[in-house]
PDB file of N, CA and C in Angstrom:
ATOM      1  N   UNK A   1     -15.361 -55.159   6.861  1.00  0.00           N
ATOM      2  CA  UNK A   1     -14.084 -55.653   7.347  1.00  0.00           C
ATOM      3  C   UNK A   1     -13.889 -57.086   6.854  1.00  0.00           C
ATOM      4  N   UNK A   2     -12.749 -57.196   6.120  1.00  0.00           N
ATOM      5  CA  UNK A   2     -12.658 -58.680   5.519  1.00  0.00           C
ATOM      6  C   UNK A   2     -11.230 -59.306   6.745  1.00  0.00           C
ATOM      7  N   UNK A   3     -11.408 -60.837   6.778  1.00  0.00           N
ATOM      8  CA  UNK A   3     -10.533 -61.284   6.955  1.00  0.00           C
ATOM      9  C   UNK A   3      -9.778 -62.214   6.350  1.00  0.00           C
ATOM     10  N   UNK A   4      -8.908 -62.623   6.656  1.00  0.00           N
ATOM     11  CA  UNK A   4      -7.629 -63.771   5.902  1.00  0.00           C
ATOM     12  C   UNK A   4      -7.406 -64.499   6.767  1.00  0.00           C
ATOM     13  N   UNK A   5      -8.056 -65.701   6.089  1.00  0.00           N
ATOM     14  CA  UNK A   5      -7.797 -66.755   7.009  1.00  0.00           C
ATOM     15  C   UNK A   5      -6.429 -67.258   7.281  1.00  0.00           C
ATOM     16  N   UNK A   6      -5.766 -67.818   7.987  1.00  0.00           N
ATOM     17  CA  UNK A   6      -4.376 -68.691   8.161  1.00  0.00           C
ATOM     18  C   UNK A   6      -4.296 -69.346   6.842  1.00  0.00           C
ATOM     19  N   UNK A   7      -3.113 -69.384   6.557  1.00  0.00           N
ATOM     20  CA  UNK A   7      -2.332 -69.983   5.363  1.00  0.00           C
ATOM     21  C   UNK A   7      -2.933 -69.431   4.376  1.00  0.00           C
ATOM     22  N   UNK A   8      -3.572 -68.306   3.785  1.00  0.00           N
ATOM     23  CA  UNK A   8      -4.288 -68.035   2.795  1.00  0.00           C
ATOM     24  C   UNK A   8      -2.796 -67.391   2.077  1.00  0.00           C
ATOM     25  N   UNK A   9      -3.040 -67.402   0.902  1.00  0.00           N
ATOM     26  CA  UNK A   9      -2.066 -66.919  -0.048  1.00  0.00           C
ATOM     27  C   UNK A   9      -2.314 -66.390  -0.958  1.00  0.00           C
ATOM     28  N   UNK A  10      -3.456 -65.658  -0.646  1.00  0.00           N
ATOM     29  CA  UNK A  10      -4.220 -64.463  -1.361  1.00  0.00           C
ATOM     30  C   UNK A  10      -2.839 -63.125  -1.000  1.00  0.00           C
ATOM     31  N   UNK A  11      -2.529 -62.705  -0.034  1.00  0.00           N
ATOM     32  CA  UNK A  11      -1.616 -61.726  -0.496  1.00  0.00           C
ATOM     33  C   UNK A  11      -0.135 -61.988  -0.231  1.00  0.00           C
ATOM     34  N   UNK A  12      -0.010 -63.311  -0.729  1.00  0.00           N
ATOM     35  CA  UNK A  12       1.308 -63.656  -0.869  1.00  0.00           C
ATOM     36  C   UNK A  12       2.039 -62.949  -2.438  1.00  0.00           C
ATOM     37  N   UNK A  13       3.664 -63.048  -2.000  1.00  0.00           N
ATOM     38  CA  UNK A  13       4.126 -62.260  -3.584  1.00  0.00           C
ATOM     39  C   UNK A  13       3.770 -63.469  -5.215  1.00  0.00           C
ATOM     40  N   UNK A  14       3.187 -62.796  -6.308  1.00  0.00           N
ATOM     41  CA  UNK A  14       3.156 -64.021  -7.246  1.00  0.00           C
ATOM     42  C   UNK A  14       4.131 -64.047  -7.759  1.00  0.00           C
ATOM     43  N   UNK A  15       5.230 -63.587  -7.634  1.00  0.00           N
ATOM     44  CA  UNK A  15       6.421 -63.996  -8.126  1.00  0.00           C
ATOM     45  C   UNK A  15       7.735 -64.275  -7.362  1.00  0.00           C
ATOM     46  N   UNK A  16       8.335 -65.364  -7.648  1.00  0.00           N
ATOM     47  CA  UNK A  16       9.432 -65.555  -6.577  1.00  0.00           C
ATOM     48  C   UNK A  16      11.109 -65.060  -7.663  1.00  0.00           C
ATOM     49  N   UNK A  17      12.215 -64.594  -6.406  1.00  0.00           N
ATOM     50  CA  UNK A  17      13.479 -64.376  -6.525  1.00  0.00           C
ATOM     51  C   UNK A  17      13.733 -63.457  -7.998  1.00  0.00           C
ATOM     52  N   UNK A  18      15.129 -63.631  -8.012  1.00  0.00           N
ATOM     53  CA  UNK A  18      16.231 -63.217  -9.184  1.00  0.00           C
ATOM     54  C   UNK A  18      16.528 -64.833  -9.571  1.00  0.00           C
ATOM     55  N   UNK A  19      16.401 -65.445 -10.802  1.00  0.00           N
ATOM     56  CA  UNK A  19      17.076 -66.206 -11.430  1.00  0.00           C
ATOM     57  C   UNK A  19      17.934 -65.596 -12.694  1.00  0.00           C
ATOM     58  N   UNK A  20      18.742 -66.123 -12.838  1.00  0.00           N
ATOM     59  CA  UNK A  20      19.543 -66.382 -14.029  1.00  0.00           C
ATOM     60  C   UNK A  20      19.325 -67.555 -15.151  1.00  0.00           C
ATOM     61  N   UNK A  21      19.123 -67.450 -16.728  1.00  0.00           N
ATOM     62  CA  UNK A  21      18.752 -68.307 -17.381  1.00  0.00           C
ATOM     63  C   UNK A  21      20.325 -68.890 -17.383  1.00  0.00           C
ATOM     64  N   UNK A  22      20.491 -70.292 -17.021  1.00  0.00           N
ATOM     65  CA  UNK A  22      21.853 -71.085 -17.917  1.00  0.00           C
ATOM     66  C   UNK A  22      21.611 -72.204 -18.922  1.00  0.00           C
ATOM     67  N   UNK A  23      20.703 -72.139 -19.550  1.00  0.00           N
ATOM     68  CA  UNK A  23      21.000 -72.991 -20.836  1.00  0.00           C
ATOM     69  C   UNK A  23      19.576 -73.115 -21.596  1.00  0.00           C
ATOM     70  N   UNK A  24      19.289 -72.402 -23.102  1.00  0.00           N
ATOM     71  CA  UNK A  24      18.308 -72.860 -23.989  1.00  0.00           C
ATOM     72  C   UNK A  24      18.135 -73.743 -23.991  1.00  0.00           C
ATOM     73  N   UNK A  25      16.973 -74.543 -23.818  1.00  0.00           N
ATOM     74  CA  UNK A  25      16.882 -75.860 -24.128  1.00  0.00           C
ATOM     75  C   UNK A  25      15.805 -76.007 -25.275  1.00  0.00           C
ATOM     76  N   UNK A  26      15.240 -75.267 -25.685  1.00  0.00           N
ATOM     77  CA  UNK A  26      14.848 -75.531 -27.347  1.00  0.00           C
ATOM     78  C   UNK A  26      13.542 -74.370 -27.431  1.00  0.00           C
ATOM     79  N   UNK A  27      12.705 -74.323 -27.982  1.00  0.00           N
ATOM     80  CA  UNK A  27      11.905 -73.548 -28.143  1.00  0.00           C
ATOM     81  C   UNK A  27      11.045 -72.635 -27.408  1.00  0.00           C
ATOM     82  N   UNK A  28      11.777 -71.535 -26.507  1.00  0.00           N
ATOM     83  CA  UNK A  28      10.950 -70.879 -25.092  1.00  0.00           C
ATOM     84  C   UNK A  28      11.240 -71.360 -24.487  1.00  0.00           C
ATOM     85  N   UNK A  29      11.817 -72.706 -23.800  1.00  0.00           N
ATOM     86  CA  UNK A  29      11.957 -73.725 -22.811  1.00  0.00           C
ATOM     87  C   UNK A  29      13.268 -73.023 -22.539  1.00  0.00           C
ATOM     88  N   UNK A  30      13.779 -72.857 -20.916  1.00  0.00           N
ATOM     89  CA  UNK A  30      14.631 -72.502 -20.108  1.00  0.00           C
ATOM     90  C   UNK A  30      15.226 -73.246 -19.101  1.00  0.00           C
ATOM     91  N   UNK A  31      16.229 -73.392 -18.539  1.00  0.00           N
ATOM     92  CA  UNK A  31      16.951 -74.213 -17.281  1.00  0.00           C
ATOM     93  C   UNK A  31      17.509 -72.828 -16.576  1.00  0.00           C
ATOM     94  N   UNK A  32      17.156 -72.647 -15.387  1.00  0.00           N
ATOM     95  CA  UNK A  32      17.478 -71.643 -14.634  1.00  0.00           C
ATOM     96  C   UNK A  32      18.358 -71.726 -13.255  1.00  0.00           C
ATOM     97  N   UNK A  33      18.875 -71.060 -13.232  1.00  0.00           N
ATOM     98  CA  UNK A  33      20.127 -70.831 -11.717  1.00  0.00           C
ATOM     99  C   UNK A  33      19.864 -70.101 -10.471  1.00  0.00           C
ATOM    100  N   UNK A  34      19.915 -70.342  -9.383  1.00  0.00           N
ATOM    101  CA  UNK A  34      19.564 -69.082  -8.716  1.00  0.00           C
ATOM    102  C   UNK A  34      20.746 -68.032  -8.770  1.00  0.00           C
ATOM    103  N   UNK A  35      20.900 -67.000  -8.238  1.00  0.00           N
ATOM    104  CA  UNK A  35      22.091 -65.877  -8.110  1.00  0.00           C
ATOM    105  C   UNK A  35      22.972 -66.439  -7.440  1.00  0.00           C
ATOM    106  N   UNK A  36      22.797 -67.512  -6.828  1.00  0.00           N
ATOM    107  CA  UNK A  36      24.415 -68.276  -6.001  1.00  0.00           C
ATOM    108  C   UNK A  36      24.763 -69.726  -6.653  1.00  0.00           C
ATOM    109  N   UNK A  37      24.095 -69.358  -8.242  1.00  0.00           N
ATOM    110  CA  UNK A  37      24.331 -70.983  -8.915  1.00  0.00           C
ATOM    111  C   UNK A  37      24.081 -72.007  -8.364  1.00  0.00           C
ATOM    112  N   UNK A  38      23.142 -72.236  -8.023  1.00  0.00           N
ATOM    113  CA  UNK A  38      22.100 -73.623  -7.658  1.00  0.00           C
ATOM    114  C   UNK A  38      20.870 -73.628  -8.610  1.00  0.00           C
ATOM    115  N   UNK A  39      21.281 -74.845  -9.343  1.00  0.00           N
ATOM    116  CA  UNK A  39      20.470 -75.489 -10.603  1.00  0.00           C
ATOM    117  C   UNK A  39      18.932 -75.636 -10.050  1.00  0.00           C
ATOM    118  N   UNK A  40      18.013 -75.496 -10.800  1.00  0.00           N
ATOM    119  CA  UNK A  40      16.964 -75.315 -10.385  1.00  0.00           C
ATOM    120  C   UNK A  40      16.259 -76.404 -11.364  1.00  0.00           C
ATOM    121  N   UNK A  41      16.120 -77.604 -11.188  1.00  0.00           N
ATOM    122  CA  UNK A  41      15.807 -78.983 -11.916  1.00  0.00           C
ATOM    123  C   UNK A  41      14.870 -79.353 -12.602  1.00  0.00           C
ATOM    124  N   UNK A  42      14.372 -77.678 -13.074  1.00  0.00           N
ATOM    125  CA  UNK A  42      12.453 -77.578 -13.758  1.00  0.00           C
ATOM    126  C   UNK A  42      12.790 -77.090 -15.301  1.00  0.00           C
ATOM    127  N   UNK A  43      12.175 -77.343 -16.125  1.00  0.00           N
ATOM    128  CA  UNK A  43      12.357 -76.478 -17.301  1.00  0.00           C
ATOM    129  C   UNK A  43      11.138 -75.513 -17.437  1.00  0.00           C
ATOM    130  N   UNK A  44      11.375 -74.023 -17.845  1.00  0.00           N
ATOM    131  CA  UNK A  44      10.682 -73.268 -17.855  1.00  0.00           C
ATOM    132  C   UNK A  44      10.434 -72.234 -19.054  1.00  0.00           C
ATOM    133  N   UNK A  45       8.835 -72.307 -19.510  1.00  0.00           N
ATOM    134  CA  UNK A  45       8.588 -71.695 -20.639  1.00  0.00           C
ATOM    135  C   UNK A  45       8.999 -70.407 -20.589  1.00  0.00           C
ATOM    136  N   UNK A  46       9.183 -70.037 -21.808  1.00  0.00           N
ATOM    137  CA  UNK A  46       9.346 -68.356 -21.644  1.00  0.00           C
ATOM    138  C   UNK A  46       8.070 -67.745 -21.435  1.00  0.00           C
ATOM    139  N   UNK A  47       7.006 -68.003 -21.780  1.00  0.00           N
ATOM    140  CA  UNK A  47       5.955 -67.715 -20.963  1.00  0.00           C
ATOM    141  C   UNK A  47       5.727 -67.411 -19.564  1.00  0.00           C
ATOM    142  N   UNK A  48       6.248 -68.207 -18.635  1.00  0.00           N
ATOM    143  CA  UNK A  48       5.935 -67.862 -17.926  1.00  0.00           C
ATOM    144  C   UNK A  48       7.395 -67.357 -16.726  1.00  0.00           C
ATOM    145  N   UNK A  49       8.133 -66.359 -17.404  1.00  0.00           N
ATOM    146  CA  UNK A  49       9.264 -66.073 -17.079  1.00  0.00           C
ATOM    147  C   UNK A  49       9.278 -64.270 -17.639  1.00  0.00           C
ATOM    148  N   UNK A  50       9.417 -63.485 -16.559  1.00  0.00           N
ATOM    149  CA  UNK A  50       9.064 -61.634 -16.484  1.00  0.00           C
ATOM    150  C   UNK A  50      10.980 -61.561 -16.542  1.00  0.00           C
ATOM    151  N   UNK A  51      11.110 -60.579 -17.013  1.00  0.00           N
ATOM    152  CA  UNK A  51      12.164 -60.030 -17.085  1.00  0.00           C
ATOM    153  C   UNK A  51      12.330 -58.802 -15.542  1.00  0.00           C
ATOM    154  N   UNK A  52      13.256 -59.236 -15.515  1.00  0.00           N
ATOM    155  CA  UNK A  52      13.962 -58.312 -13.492  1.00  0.00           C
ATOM    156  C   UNK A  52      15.141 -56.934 -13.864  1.00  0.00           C
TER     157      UNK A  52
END
């Protein structure tokens, strides 16, 4: 019998929401939206971005 301690985030989801890409910003690099258009102020590789 295993347990999980409090706040563990061992079976939390590893991926969060639906974004929308709004603007290339140069090589793999992304600026993303959420689904109610709120800018999301990170730039993000295409690496590490799954298709929904």
């Amino acid at each position: 019998m295993t347990t999980i301690r409090k706040g563990s985030k061992k079976m939390a989801p590893i991926w969060k929401g639906q974004y929308k890409i709004s603007q290339v910003s140069g090589m793999g690099s992304y600026t993303l939206t959420t689904i109610s258009d709120k800018k999301i102020n990170k730039q993000w590789n295409a690496y590490n971005l799954r298709k929904y």
